[in-house]
PDB file of N, CA and C in Angstrom:
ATOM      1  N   UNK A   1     210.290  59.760  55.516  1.00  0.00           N
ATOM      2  CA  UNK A   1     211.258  60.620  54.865  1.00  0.00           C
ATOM      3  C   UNK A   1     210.654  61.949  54.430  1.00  0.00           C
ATOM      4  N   UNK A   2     209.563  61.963  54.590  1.00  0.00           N
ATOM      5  CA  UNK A   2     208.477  63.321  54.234  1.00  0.00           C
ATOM      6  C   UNK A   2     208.972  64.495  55.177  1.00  0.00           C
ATOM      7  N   UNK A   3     208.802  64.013  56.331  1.00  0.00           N
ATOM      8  CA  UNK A   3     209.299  65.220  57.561  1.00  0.00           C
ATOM      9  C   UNK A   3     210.493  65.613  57.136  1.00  0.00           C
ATOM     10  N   UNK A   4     211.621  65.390  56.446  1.00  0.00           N
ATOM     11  CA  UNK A   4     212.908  65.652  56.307  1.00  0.00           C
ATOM     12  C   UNK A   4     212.835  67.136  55.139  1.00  0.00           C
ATOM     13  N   UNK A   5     212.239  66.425  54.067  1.00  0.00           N
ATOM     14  CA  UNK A   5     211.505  67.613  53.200  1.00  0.00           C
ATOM     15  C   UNK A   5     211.303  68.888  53.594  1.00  0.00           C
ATOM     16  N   UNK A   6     210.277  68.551  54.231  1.00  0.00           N
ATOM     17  CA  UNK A   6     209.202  69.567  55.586  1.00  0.00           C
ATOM     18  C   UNK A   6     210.185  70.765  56.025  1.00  0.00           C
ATOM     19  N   UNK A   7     211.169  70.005  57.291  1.00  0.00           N
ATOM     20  CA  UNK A   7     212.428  70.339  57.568  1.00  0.00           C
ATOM     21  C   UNK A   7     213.124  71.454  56.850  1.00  0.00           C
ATOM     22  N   UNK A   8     213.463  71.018  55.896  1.00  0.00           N
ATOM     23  CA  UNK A   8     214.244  71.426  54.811  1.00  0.00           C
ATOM     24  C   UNK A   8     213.767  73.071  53.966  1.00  0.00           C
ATOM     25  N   UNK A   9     212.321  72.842  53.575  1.00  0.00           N
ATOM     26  CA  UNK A   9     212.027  73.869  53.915  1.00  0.00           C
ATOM     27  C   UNK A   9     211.502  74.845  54.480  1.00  0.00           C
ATOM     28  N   UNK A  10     211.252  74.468  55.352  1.00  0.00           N
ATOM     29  CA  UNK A  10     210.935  75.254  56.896  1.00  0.00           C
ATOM     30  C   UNK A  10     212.446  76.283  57.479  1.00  0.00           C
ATOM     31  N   UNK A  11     213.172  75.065  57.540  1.00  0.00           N
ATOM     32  CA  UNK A  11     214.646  76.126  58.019  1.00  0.00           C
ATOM     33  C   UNK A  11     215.373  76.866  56.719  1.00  0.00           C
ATOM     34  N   UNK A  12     214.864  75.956  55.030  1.00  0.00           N
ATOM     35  CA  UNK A  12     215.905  77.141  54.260  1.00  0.00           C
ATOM     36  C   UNK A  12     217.033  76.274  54.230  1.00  0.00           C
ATOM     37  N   UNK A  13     216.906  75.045  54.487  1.00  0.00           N
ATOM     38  CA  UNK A  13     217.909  73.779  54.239  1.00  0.00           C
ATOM     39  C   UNK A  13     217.794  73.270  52.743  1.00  0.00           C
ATOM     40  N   UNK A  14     218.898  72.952  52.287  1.00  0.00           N
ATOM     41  CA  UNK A  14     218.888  72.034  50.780  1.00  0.00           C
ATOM     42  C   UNK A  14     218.748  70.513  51.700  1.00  0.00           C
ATOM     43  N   UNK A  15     217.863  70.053  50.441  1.00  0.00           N
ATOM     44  CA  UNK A  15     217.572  68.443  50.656  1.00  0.00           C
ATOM     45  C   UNK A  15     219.372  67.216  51.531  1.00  0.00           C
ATOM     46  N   UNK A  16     220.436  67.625  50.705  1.00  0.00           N
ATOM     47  CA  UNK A  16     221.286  67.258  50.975  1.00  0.00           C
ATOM     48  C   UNK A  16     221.923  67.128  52.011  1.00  0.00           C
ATOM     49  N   UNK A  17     221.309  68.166  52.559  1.00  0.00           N
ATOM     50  CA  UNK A  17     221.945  68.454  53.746  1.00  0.00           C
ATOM     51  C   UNK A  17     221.532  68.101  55.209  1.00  0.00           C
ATOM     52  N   UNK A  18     220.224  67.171  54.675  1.00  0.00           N
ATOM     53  CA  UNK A  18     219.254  67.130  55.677  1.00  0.00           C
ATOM     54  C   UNK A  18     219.671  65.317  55.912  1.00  0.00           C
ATOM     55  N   UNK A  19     220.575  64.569  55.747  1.00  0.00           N
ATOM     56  CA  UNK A  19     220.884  63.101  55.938  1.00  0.00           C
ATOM     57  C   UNK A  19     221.004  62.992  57.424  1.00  0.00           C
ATOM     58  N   UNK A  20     221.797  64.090  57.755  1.00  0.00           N
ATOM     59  CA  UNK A  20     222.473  63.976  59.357  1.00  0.00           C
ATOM     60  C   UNK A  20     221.656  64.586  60.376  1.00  0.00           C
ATOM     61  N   UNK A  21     220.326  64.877  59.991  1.00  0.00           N
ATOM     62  CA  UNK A  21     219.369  66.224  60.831  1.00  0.00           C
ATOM     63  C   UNK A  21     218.704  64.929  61.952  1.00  0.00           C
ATOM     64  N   UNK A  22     218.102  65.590  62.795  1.00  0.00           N
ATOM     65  CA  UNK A  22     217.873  65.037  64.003  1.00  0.00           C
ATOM     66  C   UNK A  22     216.440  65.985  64.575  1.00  0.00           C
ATOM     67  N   UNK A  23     215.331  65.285  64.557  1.00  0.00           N
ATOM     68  CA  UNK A  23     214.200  66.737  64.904  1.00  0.00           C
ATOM     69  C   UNK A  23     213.264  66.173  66.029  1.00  0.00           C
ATOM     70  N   UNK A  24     213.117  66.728  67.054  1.00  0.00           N
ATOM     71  CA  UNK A  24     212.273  66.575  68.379  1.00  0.00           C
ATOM     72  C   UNK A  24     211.338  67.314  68.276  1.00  0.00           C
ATOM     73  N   UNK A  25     209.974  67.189  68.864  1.00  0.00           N
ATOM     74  CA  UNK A  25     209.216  68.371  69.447  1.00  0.00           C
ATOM     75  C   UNK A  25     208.993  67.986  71.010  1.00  0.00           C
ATOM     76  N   UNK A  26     209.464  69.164  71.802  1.00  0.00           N
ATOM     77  CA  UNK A  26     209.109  69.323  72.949  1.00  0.00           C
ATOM     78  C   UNK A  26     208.018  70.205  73.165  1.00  0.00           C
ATOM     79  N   UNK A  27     206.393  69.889  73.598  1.00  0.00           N
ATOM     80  CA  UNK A  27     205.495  70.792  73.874  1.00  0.00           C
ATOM     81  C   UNK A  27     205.327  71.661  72.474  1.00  0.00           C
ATOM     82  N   UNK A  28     205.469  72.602  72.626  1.00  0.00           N
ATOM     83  CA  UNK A  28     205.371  73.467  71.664  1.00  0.00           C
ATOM     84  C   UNK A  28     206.838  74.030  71.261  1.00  0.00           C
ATOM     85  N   UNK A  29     207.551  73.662  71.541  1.00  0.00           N
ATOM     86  CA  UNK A  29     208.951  73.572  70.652  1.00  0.00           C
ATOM     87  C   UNK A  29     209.498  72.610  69.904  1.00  0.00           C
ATOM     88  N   UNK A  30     210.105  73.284  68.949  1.00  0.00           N
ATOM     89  CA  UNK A  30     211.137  71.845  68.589  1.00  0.00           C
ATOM     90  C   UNK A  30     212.197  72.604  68.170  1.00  0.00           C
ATOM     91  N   UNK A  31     213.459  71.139  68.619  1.00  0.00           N
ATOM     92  CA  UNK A  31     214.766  71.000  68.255  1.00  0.00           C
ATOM     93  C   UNK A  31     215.026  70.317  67.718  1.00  0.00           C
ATOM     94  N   UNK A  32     215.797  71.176  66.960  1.00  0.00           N
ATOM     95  CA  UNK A  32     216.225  70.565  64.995  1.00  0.00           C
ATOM     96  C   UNK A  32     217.854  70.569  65.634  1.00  0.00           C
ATOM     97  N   UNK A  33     218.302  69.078  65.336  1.00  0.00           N
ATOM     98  CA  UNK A  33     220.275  69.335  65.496  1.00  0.00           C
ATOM     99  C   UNK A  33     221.011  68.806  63.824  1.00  0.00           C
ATOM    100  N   UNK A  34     221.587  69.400  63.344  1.00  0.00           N
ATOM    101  CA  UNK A  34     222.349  69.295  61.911  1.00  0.00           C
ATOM    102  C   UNK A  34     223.384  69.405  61.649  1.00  0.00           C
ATOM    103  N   UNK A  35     224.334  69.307  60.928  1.00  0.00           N
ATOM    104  CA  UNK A  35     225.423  69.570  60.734  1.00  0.00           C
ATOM    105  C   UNK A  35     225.620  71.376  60.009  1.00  0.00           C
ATOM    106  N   UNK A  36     226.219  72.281  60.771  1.00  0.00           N
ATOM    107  CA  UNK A  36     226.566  73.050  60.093  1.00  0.00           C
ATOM    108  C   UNK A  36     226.898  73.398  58.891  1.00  0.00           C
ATOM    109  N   UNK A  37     226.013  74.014  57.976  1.00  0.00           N
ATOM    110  CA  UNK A  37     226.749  73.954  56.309  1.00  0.00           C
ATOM    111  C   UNK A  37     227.077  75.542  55.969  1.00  0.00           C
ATOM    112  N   UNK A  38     226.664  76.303  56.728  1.00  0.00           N
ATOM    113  CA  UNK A  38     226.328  78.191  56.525  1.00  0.00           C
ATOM    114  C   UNK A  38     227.924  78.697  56.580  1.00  0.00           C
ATOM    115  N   UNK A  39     227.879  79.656  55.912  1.00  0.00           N
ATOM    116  CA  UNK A  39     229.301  80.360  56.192  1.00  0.00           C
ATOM    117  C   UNK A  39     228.930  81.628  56.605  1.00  0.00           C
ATOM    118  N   UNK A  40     229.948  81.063  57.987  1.00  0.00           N
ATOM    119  CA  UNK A  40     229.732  82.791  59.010  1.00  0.00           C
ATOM    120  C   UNK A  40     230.232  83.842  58.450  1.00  0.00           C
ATOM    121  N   UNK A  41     229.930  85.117  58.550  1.00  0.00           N
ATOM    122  CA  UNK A  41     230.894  86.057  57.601  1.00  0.00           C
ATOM    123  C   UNK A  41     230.798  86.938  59.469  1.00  0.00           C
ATOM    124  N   UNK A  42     231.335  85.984  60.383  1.00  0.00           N
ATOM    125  CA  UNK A  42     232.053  86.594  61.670  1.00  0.00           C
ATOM    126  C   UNK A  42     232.471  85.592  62.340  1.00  0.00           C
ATOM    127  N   UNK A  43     233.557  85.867  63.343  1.00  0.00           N
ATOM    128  CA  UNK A  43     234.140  85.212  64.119  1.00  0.00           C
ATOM    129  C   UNK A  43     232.952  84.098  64.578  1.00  0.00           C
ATOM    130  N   UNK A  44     232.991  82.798  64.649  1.00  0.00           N
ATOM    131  CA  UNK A  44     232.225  81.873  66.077  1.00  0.00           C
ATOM    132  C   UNK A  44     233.268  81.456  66.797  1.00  0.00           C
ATOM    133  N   UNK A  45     232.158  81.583  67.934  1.00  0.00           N
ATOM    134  CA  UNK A  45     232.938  81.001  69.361  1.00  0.00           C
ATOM    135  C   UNK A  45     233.203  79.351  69.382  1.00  0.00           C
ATOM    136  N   UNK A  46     234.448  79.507  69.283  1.00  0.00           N
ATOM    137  CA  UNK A  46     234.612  77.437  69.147  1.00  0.00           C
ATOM    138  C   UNK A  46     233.851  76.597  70.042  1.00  0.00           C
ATOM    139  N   UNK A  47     233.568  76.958  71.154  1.00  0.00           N
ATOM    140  CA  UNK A  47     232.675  76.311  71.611  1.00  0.00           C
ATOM    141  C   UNK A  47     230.784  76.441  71.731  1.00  0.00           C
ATOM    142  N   UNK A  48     230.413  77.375  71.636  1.00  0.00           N
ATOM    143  CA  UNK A  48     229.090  77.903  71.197  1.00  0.00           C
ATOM    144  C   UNK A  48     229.179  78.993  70.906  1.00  0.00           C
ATOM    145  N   UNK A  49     227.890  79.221  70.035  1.00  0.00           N
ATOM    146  CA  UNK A  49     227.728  80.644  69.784  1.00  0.00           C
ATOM    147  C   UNK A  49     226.197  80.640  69.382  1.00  0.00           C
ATOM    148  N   UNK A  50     225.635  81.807  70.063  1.00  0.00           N
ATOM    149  CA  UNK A  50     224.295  82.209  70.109  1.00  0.00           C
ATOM    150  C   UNK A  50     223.752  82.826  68.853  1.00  0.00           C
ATOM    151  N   UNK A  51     222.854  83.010  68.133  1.00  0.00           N
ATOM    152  CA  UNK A  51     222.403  84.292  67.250  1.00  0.00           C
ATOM    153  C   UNK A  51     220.429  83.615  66.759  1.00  0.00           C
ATOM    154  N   UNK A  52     220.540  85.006  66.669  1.00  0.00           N
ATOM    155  CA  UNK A  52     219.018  84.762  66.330  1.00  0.00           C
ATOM    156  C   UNK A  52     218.734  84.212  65.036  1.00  0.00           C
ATOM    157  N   UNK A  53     217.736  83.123  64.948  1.00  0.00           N
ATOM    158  CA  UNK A  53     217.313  82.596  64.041  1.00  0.00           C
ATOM    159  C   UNK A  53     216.854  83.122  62.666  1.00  0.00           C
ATOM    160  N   UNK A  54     216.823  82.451  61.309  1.00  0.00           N
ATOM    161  CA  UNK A  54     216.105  83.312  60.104  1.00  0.00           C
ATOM    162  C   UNK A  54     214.943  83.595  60.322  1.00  0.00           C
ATOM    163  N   UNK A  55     214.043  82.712  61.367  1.00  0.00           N
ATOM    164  CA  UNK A  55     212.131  83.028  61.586  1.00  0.00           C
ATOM    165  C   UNK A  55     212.040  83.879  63.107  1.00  0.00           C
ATOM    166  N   UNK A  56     211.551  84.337  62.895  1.00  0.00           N
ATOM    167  CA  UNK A  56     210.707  85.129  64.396  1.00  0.00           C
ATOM    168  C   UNK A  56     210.634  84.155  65.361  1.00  0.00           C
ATOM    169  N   UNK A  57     211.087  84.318  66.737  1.00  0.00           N
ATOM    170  CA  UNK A  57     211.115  83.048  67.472  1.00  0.00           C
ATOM    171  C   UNK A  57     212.222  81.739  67.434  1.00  0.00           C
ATOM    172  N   UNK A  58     212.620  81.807  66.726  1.00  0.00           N
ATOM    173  CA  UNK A  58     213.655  80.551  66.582  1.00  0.00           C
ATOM    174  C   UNK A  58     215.495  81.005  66.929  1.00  0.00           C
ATOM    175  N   UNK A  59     215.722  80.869  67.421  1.00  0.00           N
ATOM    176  CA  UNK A  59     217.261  80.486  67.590  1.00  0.00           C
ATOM    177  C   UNK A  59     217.971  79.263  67.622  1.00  0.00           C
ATOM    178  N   UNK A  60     219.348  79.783  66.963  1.00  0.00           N
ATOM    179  CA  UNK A  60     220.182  78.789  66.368  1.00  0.00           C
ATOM    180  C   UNK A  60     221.443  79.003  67.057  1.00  0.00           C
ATOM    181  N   UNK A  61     221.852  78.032  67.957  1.00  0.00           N
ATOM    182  CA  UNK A  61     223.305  77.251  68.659  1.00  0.00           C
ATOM    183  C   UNK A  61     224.131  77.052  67.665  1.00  0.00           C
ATOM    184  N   UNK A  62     225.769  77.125  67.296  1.00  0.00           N
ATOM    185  CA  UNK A  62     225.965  76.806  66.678  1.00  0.00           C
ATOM    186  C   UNK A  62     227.653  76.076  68.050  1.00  0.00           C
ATOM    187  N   UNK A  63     227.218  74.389  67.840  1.00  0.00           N
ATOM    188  CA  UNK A  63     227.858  73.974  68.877  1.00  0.00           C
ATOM    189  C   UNK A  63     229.169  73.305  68.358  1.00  0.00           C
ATOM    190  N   UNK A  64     230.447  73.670  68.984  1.00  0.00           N
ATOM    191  CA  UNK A  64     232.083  73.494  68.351  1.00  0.00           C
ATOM    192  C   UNK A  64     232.077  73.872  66.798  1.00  0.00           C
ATOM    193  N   UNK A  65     231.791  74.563  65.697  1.00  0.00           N
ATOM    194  CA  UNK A  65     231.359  75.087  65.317  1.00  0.00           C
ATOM    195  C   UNK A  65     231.401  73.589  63.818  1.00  0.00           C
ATOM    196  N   UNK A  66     230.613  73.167  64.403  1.00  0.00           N
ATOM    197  CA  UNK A  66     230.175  71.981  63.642  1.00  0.00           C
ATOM    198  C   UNK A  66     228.924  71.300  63.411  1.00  0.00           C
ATOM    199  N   UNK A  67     228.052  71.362  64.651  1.00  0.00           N
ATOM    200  CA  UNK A  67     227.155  71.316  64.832  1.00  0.00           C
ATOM    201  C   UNK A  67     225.613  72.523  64.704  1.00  0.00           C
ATOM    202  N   UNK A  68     225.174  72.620  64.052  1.00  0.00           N
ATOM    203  CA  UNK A  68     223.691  73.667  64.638  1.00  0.00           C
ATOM    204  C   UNK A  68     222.363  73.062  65.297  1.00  0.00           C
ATOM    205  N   UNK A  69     221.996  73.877  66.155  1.00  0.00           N
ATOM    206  CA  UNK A  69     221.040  73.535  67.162  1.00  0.00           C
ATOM    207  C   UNK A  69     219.789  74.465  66.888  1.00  0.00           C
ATOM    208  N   UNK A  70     218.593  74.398  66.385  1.00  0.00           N
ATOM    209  CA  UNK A  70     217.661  75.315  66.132  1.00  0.00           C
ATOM    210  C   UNK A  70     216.679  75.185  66.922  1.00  0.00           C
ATOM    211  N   UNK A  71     216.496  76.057  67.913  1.00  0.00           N
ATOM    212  CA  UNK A  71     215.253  75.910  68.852  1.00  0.00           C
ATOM    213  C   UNK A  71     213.813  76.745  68.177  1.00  0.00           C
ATOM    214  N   UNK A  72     212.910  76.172  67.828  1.00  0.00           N
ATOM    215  CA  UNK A  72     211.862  76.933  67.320  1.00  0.00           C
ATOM    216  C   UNK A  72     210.381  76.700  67.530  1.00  0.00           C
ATOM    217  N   UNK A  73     209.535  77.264  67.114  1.00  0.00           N
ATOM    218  CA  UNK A  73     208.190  77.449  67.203  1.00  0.00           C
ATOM    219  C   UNK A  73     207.890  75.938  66.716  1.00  0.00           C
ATOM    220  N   UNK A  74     206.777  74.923  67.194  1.00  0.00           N
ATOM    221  CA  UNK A  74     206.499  74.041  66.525  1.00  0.00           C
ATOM    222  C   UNK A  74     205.098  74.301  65.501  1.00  0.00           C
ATOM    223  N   UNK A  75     205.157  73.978  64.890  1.00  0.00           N
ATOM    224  CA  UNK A  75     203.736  74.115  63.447  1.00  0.00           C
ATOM    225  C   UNK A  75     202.493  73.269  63.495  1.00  0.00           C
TER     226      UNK A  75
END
């Protein structure tokens, strides 16, 4: 349950929010999948939508706009 922590603040996640998170590392990436909690202050595309991540390197999917997908640097 330590990695969830980790997680949490690494992306700028509250603890709470981290029940439903899901985290891989591929090679030197990893994908983090979560439940969307952010409020867009723009249109998303109901089915995806692209934008650059809060860290250098990382981007965030945001899939049926329910889901987020964070592709990032692994540590």
């Amino acid at each position: 349950m330590t990695t969830l922590n980790t997680i949490g603040t690494q992306f700028g996640f509250e603890p709470e929010y981290l029940a439903s998170s899901f985290r891989m590392r591929l090679g030197r990436r990893e994908l983090v999948i979560c439940r969307d909690f952010r409020r867009r202050f723009y249109a998303v595309h109901p089915l995806l939508d692209c934008s650059a991540g809060t860290e250098p390197g990382h981007l965030e999917l945001v899939l049926g706009r329910k889901w987020l997908i964070i592709l990032g640097k692994a540590r």
